[in-house]
N, C-alpha and C. Protein backbone atom coordinates (compact mmCIF):
# COMPACT_ATOMS: atom_id res chain seq x y z
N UNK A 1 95.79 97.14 88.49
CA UNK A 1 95.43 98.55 88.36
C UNK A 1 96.52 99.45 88.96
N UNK A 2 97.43 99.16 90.60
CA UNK A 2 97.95 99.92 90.85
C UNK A 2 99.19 100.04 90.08
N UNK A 3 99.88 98.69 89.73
CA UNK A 3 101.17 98.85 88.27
C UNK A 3 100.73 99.74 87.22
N UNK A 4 99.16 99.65 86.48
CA UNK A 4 99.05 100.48 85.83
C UNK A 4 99.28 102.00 86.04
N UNK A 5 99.02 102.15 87.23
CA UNK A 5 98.83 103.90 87.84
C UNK A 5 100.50 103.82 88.07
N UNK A 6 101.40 103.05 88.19
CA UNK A 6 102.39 103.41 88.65
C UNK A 6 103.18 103.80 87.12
N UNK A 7 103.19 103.10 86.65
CA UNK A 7 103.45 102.95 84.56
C UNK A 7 103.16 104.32 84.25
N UNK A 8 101.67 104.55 84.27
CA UNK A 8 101.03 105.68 83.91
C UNK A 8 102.03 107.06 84.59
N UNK A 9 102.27 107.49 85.62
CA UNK A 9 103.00 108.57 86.09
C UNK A 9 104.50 107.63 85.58
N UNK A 10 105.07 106.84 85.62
CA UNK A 10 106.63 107.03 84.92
C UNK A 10 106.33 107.02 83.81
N UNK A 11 105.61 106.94 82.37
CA UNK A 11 105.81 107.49 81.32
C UNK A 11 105.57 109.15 81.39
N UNK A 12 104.66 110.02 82.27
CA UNK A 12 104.25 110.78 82.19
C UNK A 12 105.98 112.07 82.67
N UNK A 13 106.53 111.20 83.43
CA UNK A 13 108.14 111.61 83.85
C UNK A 13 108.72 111.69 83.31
N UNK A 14 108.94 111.13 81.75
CA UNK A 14 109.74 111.06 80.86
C UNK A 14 109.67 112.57 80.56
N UNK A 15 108.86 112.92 80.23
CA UNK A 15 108.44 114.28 79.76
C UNK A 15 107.94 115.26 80.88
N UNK A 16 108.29 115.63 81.90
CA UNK A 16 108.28 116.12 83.15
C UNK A 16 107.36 117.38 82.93
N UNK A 17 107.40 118.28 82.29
CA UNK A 17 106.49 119.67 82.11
C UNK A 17 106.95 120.55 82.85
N UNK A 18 108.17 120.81 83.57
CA UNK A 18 108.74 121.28 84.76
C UNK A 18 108.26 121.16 85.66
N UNK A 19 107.62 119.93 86.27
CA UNK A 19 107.33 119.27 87.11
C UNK A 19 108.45 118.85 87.71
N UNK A 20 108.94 118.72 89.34
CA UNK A 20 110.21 118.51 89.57
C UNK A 20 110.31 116.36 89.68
N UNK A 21 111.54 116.22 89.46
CA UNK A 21 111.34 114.67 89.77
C UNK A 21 110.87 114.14 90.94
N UNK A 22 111.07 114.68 91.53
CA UNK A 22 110.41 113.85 92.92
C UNK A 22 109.41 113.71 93.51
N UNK A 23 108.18 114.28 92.70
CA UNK A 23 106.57 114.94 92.61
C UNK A 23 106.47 113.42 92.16
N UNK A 24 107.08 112.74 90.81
CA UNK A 24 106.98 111.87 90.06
C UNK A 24 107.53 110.59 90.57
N UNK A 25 108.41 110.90 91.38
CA UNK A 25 108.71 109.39 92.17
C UNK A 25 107.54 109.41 93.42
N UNK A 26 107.32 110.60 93.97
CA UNK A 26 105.80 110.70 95.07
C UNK A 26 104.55 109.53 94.48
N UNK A 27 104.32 110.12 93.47
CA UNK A 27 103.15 109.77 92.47
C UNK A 27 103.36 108.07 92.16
N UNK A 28 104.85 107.40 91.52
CA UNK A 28 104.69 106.05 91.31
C UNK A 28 105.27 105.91 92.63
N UNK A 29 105.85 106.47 93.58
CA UNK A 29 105.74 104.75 94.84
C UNK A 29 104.28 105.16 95.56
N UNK A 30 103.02 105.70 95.66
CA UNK A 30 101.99 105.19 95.68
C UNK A 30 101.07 104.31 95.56
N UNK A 31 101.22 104.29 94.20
CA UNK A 31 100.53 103.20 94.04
C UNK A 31 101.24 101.50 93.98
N UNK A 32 102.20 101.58 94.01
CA UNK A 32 103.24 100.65 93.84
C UNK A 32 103.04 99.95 95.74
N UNK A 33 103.35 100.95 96.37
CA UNK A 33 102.96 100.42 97.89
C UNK A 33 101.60 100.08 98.24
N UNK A 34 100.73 101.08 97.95
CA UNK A 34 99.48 101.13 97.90
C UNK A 34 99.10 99.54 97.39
N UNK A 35 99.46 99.02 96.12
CA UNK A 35 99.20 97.59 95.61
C UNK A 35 99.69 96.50 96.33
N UNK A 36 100.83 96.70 96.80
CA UNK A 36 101.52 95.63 97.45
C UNK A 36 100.97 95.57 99.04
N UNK A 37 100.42 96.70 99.68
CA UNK A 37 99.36 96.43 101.05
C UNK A 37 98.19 95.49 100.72
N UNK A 38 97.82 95.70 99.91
CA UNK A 38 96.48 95.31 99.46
C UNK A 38 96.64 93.74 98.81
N UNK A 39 97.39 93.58 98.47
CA UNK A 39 98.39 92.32 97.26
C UNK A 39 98.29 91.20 98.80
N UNK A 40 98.61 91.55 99.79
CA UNK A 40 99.09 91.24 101.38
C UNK A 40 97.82 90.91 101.60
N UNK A 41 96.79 91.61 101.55
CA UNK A 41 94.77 91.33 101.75
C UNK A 41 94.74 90.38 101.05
N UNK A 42 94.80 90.08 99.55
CA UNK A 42 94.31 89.29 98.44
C UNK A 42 94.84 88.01 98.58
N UNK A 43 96.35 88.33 99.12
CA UNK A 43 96.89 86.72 99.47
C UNK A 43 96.63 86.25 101.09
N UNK A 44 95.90 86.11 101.67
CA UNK A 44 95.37 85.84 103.10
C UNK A 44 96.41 86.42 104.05
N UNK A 45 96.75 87.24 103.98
CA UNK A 45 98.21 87.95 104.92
C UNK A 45 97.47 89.53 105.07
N UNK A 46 98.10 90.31 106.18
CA UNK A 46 97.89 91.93 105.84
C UNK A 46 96.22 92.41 106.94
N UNK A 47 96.05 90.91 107.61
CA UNK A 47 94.79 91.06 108.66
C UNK A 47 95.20 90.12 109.75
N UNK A 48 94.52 90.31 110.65
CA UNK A 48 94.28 89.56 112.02
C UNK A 48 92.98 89.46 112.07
N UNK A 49 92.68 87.89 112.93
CA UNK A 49 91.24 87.69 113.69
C UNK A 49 91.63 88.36 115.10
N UNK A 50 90.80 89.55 115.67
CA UNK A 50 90.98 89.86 117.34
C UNK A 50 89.15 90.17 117.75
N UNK A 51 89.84 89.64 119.13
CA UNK A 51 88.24 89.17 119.59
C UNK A 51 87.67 89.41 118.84
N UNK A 52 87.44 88.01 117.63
CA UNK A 52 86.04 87.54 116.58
C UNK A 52 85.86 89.00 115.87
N UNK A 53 86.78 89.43 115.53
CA UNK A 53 86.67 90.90 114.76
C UNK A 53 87.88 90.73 113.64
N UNK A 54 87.81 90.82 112.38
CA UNK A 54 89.04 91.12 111.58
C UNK A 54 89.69 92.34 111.38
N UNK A 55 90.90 92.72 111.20
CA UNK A 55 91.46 93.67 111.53
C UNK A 55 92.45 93.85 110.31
N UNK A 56 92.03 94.58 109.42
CA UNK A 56 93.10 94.33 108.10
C UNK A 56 94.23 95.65 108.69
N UNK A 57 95.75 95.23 109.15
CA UNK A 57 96.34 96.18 109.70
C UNK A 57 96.88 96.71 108.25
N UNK A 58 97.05 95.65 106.95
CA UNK A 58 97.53 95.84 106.19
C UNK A 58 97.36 97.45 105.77
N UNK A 59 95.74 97.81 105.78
CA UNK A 59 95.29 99.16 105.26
C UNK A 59 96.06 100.52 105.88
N UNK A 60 96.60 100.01 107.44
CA UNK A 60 96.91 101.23 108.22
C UNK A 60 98.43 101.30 107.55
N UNK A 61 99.23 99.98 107.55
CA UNK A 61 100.73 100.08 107.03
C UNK A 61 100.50 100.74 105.41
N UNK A 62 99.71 101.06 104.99
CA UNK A 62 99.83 101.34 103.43
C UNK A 62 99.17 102.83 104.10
N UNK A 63 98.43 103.22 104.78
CA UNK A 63 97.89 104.73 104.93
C UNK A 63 99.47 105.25 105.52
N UNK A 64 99.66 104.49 106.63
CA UNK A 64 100.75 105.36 107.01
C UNK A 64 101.82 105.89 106.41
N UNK A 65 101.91 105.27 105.19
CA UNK A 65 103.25 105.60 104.52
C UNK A 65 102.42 106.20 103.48
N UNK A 66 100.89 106.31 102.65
CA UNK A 66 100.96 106.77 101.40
C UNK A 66 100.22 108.21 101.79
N UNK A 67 99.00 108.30 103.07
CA UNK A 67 98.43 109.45 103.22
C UNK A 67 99.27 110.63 103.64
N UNK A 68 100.54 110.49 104.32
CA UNK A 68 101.34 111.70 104.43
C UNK A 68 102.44 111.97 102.87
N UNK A 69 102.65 111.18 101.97
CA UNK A 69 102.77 111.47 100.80
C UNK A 69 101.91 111.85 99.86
N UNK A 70 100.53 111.77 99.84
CA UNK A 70 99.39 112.51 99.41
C UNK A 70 99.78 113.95 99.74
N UNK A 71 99.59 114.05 101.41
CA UNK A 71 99.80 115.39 102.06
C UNK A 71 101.21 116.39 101.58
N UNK A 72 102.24 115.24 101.11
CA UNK A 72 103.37 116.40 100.90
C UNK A 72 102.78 116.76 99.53
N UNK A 73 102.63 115.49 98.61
CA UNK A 73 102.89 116.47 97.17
C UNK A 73 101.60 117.35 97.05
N UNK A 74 100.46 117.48 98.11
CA UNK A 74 99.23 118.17 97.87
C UNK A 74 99.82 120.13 98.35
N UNK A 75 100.89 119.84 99.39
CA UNK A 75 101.72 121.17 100.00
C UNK A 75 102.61 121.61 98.97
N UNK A 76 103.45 120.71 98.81
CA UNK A 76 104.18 121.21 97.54
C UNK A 76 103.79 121.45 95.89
N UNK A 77 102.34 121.36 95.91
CA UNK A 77 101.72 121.88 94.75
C UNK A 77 101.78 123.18 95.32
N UNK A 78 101.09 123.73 96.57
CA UNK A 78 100.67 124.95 97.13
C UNK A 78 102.21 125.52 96.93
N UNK A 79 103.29 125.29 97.12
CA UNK A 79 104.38 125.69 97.28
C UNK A 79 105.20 125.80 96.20
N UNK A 80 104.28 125.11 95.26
CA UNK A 80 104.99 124.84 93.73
C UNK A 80 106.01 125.98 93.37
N UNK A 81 105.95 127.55 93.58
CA UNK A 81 106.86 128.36 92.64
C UNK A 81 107.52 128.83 94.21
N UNK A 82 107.34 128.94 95.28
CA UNK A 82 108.17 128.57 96.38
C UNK A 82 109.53 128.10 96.68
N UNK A 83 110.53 129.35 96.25
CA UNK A 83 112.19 128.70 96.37
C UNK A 83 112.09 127.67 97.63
N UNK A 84 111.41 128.14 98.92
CA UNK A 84 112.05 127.67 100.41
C UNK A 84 110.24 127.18 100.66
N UNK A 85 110.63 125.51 100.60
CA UNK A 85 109.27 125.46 100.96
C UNK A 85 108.98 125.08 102.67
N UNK A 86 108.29 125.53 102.69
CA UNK A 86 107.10 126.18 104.42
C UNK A 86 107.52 124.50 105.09
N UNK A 87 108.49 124.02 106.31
CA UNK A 87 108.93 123.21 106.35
C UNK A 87 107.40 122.89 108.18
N UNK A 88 107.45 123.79 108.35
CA UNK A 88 107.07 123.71 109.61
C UNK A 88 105.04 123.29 108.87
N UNK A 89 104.34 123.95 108.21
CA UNK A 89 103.40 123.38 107.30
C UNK A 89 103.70 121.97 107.48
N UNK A 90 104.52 121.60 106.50
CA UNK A 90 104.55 120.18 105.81
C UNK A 90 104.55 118.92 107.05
N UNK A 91 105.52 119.53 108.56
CA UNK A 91 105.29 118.71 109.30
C UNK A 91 104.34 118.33 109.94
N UNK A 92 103.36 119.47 110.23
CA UNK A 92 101.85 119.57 110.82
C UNK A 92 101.31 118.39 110.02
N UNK A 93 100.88 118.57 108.78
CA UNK A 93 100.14 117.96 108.08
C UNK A 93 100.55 116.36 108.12
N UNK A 94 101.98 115.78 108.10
CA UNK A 94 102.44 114.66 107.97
C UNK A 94 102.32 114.15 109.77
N UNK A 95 102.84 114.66 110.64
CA UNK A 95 102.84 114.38 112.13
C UNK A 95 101.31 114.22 112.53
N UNK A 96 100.27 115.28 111.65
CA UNK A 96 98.93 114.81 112.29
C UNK A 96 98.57 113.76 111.45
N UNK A 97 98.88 113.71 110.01
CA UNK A 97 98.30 112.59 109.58
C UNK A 97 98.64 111.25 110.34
N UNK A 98 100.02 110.91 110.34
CA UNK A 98 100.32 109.81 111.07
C UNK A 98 99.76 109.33 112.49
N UNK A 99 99.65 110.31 113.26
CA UNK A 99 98.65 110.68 114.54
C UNK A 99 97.46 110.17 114.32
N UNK A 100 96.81 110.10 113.22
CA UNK A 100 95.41 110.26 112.83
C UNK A 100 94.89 108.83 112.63
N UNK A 101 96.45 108.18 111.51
CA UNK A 101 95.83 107.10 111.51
C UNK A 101 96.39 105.87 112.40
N UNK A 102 97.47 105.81 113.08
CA UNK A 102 97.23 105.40 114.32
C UNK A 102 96.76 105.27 115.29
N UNK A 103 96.01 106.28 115.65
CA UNK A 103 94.79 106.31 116.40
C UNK A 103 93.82 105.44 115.76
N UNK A 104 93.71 105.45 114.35
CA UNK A 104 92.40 104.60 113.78
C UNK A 104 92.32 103.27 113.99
N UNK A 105 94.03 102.92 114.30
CA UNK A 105 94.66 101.63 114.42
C UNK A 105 94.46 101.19 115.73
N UNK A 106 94.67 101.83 116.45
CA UNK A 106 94.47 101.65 117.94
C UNK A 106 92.86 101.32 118.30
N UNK A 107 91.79 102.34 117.35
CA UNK A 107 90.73 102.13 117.43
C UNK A 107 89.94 100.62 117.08
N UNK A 108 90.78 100.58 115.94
CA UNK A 108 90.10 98.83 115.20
C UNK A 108 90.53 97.81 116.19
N UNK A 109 91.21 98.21 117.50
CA UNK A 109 91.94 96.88 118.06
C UNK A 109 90.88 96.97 119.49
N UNK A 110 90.22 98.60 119.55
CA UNK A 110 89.97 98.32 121.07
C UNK A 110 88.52 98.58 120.99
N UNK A 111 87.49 98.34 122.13
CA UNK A 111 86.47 97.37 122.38
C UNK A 111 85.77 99.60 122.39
N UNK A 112 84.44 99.22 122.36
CA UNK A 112 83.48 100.21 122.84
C UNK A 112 83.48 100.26 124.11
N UNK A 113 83.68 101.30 124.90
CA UNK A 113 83.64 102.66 124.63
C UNK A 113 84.96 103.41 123.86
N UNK A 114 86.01 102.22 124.29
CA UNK A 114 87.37 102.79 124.10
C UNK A 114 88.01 103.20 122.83
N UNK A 115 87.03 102.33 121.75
CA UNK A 115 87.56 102.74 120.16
C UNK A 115 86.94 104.15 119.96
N UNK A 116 85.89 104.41 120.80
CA UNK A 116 85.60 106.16 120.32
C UNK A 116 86.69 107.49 121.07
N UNK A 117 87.14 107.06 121.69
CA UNK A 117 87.88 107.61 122.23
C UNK A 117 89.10 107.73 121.02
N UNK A 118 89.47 107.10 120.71
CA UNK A 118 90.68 106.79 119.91
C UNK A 118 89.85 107.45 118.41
N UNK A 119 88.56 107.04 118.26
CA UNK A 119 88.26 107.88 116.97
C UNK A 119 88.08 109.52 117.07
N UNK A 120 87.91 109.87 118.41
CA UNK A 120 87.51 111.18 118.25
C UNK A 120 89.42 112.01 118.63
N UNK A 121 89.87 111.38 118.67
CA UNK A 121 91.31 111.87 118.88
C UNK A 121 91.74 111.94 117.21
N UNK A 122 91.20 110.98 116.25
CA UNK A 122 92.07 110.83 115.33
C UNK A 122 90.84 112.07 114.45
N UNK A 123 89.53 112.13 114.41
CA UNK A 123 89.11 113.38 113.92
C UNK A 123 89.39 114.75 114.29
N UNK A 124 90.17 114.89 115.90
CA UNK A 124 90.94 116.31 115.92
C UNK A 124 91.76 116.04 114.71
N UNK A 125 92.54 115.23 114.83
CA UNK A 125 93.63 115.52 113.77
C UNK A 125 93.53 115.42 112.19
N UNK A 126 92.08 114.66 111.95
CA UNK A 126 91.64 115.50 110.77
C UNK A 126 91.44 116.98 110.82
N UNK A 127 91.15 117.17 111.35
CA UNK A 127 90.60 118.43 111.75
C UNK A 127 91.50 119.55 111.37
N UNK A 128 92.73 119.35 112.08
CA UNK A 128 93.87 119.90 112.48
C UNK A 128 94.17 120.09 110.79
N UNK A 129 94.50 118.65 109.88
CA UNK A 129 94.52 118.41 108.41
C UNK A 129 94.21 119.41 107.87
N UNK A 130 92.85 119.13 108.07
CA UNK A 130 91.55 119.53 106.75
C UNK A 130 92.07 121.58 107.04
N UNK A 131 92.07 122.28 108.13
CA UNK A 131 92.34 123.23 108.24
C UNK A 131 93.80 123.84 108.01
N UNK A 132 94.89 122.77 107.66
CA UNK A 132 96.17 123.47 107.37
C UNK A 132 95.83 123.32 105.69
N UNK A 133 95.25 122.31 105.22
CA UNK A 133 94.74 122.67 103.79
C UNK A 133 94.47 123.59 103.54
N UNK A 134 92.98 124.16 104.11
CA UNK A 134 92.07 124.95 103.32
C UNK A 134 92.55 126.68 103.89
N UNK A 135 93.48 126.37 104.87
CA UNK A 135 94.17 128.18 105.07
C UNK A 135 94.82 128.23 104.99
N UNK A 136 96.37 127.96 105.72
CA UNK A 136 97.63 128.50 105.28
C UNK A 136 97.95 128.21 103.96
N UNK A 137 98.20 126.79 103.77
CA UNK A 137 98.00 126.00 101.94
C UNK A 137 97.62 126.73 100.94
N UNK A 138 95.99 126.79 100.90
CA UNK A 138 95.38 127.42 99.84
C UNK A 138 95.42 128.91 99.98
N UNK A 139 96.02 129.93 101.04
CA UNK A 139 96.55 130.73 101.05
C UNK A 139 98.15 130.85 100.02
N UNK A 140 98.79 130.30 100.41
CA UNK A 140 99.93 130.29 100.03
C UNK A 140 99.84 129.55 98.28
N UNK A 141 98.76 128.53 98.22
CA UNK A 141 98.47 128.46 96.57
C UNK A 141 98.08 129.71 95.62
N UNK A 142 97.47 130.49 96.44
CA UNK A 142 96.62 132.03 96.27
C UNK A 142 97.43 132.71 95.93
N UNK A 143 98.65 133.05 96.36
CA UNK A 143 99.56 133.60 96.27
C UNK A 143 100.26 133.72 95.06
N UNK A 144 100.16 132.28 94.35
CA UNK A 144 101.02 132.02 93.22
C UNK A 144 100.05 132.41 91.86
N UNK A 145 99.29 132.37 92.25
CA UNK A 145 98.55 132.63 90.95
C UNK A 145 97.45 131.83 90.67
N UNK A 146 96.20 132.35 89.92
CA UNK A 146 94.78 131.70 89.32
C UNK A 146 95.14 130.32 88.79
N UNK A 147 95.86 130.45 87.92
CA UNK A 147 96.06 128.70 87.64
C UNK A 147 96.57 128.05 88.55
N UNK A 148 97.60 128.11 89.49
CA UNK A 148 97.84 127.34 90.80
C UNK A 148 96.76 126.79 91.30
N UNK A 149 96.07 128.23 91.92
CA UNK A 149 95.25 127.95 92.94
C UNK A 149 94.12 127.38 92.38
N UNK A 150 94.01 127.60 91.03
CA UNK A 150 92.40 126.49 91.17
C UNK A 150 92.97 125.13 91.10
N UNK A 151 94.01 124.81 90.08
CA UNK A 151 94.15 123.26 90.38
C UNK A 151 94.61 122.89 91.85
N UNK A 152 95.18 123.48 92.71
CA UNK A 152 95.13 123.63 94.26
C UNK A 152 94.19 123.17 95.03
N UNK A 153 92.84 124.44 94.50
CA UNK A 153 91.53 123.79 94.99
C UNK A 153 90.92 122.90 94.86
N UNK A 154 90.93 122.31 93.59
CA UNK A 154 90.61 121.36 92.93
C UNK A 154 91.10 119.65 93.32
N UNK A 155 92.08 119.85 93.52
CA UNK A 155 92.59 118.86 94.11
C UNK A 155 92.57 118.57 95.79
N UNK A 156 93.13 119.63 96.41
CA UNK A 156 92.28 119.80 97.99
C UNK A 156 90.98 119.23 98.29
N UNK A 157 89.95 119.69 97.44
CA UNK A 157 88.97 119.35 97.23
C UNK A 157 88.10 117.70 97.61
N UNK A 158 88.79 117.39 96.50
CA UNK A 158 89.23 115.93 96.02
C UNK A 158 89.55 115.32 97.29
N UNK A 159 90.76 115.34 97.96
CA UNK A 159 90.88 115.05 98.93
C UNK A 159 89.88 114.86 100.29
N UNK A 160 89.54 116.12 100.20
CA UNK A 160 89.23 116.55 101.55
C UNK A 160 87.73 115.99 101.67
N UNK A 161 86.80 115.23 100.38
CA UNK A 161 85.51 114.64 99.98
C UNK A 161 86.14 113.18 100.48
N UNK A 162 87.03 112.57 100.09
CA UNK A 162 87.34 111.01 100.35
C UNK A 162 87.58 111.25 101.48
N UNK A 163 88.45 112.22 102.72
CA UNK A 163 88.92 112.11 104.48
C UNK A 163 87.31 112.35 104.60
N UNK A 164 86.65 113.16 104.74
CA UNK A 164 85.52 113.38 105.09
C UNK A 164 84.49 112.49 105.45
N UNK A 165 84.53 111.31 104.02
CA UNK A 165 83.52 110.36 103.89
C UNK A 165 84.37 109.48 104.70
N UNK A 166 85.17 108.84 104.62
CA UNK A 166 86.13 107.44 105.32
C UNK A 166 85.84 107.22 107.03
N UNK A 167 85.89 108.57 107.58
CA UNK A 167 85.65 108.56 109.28
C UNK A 167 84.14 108.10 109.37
N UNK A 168 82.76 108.48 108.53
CA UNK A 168 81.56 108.63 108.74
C UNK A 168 81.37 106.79 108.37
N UNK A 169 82.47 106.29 107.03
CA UNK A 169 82.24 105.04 107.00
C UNK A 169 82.61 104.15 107.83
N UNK A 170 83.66 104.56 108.49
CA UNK A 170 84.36 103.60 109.27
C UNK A 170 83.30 103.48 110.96
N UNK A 171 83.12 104.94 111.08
CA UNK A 171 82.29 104.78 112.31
C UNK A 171 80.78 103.97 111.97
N UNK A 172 79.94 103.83 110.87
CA UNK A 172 78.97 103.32 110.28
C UNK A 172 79.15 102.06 110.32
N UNK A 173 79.84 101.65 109.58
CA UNK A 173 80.12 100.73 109.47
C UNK A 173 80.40 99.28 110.05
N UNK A 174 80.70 97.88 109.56
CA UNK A 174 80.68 96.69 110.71
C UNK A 174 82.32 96.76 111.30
């Protein structure tokens, strides 16, 4: 599936739409990494047993590198007609993401009380996320115009329903 998604955006490059190239190389090394973390799960590699707990680190090495590339090309949609794009934005969003999910990492390794500690550090920095999205971002999508900004929203959106649900599963969860 993820070769397919990767196929799928390089034929879609051929024919760019003035879409810039590098939106399109964003888009196929996603899923291309994204498959090969997971490829690492499927072939018994990409986890640890720690104290009688499994620990797929594989998921964090594939977040860390694909959720702050989510985050750029989700800014640089907002920034899309943007000669000089908002550099100090883009780092917030990538520095907390990475923050965010290392902490999650730190969390899967350490015992109660101490993994909440480490989870409620990594929901500031959702936090921190979810709010450079939905204001400066979708401000600055606002800016460009009705068709921007709804596929802006629309996609923000999107996002911001899967971060939302993932913390509530992970804390739920075994």
């Amino acid at each position: 599936m993820m070769v397919s998604g990767a196929i799928y955006f390089y034929v879609l490059s051929r024919n760019p739409k003035g879409v810039p190239r590098y939106e399109y190389v964003i888009a196929i090394f996603l899923p291309v990494w994204s498959g090969a973390a997971y490829l690492s799960i499927a072939l018994g590699q990409g986890f640890v047993n720690y104290n009688e707990k499994i620990v797929y680190f594989a998921r964090y090495l594939d977040w860390v590198v694909t959720t702050p590339l989510l985050l750029l090309a989700l800014a640089l949609t907002a920034m899309f007609y943007r000669k000089e794009k908002d550099k100090a934005i883009i780092a917030t969003l990538i520095g907390a993401d990475v923050f965010m999910i290392l902490t999650g990492l730190i969390a899967d390794f350490s015992p109660a009380p101490q993994k909440y500690i480490w989870y409620v550090l990594g929901v500031i920095a959702l936090v921190i996320i979810l709010y450079t999205i939905w204001y400066p971002l979708r401000k600055i999508a606002a800016m460009s115009g009705p068709k921007l900004s709804r596929h802006y929203k629309r996609t923000a959106l999107y996002l911001t329903a899967f971060w939302i649900l993932y913390p509530m599963v992970w804390l739920l969860g075994p």
